[in-house]
PDB file of N, CA and C in Angstrom:
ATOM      1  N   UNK A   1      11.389  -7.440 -16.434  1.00  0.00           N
ATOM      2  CA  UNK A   1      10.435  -6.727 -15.601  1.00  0.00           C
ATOM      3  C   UNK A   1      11.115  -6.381 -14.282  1.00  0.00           C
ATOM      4  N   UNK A   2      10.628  -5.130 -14.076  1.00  0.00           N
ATOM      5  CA  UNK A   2      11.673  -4.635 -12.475  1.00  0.00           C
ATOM      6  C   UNK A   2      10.848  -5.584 -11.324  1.00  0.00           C
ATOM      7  N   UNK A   3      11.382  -5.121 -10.366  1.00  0.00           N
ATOM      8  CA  UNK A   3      10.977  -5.244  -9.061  1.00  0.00           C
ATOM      9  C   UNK A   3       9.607  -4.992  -8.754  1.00  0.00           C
ATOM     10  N   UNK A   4       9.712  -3.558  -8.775  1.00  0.00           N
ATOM     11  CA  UNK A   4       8.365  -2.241  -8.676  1.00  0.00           C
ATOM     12  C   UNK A   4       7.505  -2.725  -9.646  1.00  0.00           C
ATOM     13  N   UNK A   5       7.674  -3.189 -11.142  1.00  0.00           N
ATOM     14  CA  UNK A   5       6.622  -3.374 -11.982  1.00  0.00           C
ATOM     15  C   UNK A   5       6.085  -5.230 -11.310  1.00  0.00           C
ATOM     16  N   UNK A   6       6.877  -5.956 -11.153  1.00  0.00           N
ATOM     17  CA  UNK A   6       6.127  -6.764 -10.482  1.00  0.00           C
ATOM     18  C   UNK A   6       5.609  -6.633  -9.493  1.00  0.00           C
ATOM     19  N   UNK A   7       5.866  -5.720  -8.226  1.00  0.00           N
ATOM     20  CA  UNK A   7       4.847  -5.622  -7.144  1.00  0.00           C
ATOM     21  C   UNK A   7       3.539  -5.025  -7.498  1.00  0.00           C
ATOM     22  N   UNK A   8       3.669  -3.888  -8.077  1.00  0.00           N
ATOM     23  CA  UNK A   8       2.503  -3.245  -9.099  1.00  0.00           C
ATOM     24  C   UNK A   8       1.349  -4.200  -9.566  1.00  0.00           C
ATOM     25  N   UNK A   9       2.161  -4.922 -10.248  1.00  0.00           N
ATOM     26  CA  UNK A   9       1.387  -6.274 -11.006  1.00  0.00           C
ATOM     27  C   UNK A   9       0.353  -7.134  -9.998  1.00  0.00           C
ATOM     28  N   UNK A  10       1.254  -7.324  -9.296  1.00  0.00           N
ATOM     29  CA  UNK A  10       0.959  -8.211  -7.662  1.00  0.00           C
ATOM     30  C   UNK A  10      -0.259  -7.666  -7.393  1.00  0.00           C
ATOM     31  N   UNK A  11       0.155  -6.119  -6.823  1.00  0.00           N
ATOM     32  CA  UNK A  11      -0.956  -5.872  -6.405  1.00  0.00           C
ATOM     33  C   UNK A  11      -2.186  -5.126  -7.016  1.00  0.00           C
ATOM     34  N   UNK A  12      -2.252  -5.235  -8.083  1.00  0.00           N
ATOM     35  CA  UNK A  12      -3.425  -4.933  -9.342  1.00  0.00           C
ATOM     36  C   UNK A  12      -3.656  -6.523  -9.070  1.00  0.00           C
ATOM     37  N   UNK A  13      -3.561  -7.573  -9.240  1.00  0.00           N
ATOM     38  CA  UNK A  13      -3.943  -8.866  -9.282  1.00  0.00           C
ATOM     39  C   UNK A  13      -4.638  -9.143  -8.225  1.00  0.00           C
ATOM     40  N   UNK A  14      -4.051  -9.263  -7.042  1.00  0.00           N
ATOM     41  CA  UNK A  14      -5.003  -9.095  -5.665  1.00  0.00           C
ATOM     42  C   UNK A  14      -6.409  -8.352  -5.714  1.00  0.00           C
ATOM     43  N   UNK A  15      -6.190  -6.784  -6.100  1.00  0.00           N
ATOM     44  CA  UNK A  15      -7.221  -5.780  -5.914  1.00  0.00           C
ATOM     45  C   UNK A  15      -8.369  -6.577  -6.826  1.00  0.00           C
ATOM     46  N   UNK A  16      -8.063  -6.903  -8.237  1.00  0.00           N
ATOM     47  CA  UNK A  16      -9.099  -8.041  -8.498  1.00  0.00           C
ATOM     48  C   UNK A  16      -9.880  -9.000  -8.131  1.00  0.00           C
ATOM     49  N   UNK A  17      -9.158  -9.777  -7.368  1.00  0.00           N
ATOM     50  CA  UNK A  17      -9.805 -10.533  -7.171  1.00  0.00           C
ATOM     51  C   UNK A  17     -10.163 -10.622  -5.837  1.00  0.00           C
ATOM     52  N   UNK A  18      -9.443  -9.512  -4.908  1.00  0.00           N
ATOM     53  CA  UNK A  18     -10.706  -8.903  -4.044  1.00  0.00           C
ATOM     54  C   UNK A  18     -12.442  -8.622  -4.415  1.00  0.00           C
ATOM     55  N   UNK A  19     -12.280  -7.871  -5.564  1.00  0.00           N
ATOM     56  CA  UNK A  19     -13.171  -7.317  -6.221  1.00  0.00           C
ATOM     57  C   UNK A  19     -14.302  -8.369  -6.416  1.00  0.00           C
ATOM     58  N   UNK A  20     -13.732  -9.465  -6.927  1.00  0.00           N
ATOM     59  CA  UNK A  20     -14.347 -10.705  -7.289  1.00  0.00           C
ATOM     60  C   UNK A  20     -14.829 -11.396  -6.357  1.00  0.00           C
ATOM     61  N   UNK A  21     -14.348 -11.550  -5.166  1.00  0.00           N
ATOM     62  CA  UNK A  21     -14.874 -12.440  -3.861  1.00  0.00           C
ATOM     63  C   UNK A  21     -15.358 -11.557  -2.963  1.00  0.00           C
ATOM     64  N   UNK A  22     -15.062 -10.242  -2.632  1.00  0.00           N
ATOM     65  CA  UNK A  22     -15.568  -9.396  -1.950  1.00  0.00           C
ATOM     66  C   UNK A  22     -16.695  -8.240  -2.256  1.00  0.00           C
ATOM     67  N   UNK A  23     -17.601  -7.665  -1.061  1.00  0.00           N
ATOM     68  CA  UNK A  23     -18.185  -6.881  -1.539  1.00  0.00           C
ATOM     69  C   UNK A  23     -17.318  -5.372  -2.241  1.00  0.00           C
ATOM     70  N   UNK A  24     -17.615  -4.759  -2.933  1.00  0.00           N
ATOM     71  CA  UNK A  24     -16.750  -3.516  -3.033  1.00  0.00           C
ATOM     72  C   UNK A  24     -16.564  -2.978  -2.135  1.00  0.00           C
ATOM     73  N   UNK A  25     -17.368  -2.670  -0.912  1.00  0.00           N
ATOM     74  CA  UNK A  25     -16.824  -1.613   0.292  1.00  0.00           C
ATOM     75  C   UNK A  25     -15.791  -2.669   0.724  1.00  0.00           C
ATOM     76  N   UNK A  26     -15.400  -4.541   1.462  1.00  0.00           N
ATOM     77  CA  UNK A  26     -14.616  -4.878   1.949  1.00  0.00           C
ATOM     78  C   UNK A  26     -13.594  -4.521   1.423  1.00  0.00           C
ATOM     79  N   UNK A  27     -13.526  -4.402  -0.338  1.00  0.00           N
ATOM     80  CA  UNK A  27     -12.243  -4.854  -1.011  1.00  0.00           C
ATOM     81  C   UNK A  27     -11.678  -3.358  -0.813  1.00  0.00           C
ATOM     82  N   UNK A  28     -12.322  -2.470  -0.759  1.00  0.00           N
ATOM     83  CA  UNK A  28     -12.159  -1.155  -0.512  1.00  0.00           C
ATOM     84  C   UNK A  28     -11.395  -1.029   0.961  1.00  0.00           C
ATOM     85  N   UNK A  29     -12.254  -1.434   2.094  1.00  0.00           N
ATOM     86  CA  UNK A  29     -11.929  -1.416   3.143  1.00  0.00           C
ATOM     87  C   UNK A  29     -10.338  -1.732   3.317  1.00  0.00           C
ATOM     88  N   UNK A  30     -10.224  -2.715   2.525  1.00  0.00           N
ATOM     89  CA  UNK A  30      -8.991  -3.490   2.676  1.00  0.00           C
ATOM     90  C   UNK A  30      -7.871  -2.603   1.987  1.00  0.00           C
ATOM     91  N   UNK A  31      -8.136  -2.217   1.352  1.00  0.00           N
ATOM     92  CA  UNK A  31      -6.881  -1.743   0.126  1.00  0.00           C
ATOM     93  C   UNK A  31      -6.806   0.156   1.258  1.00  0.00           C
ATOM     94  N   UNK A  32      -7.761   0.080   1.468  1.00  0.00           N
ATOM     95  CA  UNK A  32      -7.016   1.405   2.116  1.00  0.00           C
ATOM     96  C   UNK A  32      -6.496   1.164   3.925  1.00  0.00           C
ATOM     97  N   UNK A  33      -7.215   0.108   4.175  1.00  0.00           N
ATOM     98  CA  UNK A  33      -7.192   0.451   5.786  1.00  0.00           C
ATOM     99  C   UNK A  33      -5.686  -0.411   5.849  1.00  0.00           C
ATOM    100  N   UNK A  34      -5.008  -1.357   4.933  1.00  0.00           N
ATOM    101  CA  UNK A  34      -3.608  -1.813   4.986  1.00  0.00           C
ATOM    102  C   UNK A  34      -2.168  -0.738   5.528  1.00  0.00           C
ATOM    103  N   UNK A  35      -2.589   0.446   4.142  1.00  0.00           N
ATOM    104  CA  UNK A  35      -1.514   0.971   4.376  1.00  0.00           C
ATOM    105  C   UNK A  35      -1.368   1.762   5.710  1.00  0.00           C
ATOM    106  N   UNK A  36      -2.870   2.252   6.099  1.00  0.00           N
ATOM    107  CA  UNK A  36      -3.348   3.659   7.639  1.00  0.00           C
ATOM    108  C   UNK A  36      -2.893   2.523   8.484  1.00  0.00           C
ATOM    109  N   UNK A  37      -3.066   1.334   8.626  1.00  0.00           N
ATOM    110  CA  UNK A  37      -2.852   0.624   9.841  1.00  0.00           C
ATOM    111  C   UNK A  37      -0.844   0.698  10.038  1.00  0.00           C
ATOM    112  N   UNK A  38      -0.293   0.531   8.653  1.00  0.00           N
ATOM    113  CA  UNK A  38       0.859   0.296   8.304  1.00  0.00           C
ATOM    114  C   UNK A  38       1.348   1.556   8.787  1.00  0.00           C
ATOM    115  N   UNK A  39       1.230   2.754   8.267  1.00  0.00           N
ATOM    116  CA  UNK A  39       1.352   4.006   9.147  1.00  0.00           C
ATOM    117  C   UNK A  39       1.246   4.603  10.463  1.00  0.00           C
ATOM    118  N   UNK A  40       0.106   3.851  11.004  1.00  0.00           N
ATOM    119  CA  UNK A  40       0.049   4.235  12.404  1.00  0.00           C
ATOM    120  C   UNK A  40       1.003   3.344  13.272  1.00  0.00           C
ATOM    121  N   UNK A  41       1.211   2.256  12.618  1.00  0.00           N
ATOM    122  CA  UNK A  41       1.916   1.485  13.868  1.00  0.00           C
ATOM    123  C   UNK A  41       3.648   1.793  13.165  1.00  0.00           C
ATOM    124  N   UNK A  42       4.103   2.765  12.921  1.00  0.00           N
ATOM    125  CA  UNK A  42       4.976   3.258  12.819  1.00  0.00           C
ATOM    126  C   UNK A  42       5.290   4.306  14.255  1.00  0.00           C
ATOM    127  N   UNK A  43       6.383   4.384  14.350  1.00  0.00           N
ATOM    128  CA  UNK A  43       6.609   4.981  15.989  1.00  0.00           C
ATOM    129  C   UNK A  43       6.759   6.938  15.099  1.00  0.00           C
ATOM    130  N   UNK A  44       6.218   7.419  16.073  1.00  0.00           N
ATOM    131  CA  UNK A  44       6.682   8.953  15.811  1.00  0.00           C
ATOM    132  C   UNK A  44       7.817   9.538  15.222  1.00  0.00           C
ATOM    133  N   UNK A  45       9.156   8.903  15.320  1.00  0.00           N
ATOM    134  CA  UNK A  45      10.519   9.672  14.461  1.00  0.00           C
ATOM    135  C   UNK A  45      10.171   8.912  12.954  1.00  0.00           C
ATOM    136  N   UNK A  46       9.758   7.900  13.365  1.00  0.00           N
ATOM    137  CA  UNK A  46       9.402   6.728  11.784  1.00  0.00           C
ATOM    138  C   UNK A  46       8.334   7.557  11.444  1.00  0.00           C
ATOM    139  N   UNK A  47       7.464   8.089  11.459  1.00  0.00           N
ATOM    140  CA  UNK A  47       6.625   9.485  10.714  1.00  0.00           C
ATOM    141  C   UNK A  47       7.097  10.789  10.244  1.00  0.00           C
ATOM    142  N   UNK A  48       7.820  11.058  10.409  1.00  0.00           N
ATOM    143  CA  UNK A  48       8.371  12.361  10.573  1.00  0.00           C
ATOM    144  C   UNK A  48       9.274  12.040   9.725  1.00  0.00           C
ATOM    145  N   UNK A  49      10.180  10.926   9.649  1.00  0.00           N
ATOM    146  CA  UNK A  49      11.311  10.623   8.672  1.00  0.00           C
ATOM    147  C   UNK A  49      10.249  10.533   7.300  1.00  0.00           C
ATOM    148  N   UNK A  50       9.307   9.646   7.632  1.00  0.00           N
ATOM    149  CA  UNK A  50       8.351   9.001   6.258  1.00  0.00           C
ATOM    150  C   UNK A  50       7.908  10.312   5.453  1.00  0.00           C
ATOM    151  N   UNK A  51       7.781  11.406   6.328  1.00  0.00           N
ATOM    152  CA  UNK A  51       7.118  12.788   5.484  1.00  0.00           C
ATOM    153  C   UNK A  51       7.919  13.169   4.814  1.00  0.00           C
ATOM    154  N   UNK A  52       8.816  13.633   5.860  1.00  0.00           N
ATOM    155  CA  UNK A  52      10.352  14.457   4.898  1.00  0.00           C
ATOM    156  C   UNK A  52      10.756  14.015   4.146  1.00  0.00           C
ATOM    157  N   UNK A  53      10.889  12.314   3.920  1.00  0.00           N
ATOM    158  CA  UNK A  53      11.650  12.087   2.501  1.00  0.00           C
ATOM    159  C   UNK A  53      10.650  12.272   1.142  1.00  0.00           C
ATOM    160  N   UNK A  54      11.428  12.465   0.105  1.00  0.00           N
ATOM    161  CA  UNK A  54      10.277  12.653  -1.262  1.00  0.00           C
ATOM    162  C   UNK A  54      10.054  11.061  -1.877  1.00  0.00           C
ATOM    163  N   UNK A  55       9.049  11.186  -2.487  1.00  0.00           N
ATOM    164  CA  UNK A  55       8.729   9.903  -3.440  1.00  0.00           C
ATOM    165  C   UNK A  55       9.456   9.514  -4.123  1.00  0.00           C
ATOM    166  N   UNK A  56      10.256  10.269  -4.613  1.00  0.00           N
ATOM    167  CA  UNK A  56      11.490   9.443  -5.361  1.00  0.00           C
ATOM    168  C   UNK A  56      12.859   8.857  -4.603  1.00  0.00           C
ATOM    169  N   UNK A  57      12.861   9.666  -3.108  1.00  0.00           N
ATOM    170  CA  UNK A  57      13.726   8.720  -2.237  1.00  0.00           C
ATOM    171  C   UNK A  57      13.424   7.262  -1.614  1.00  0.00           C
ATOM    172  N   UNK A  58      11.908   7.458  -1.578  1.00  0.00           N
ATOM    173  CA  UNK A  58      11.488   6.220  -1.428  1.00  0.00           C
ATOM    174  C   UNK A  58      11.280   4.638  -1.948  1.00  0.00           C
ATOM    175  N   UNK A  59      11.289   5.612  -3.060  1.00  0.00           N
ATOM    176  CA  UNK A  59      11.408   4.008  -4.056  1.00  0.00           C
ATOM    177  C   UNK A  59      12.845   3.610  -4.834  1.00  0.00           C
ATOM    178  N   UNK A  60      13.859   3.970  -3.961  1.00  0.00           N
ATOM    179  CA  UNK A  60      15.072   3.107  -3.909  1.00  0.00           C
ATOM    180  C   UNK A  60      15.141   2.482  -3.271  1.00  0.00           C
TER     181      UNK A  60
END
């Protein structure tokens, strides 16, 4: 199993059992407001780099 298919895994496992202990809007809340928070507190050239590269540069 790669890398990527275990983080995948990881985090399908979490989102569960968010699901399970949380209301749906928290578990919701959570799974999206992670990455926007993760994005914003990125500095301005760190945005601009993050756009321009493609999805497949990223996941090397």
């Amino acid at each position: 199993m790669s890398k990527n298919a275990k983080v995948a895994a990881g985090g399908v496992a979490v989102g569960i059992i968010l699901l399970i202990w949380l209301p749906w809007w928290a578990a919701l809340l959570i799974v999206l407001g992670a990455p926007t928070a993760a994005y914003l507190m990125l500095d301005p050239s760190q945005r601009r780099r993050l756009r321009r590269v493609s999805r497949k540069e990223l996941r090397r």
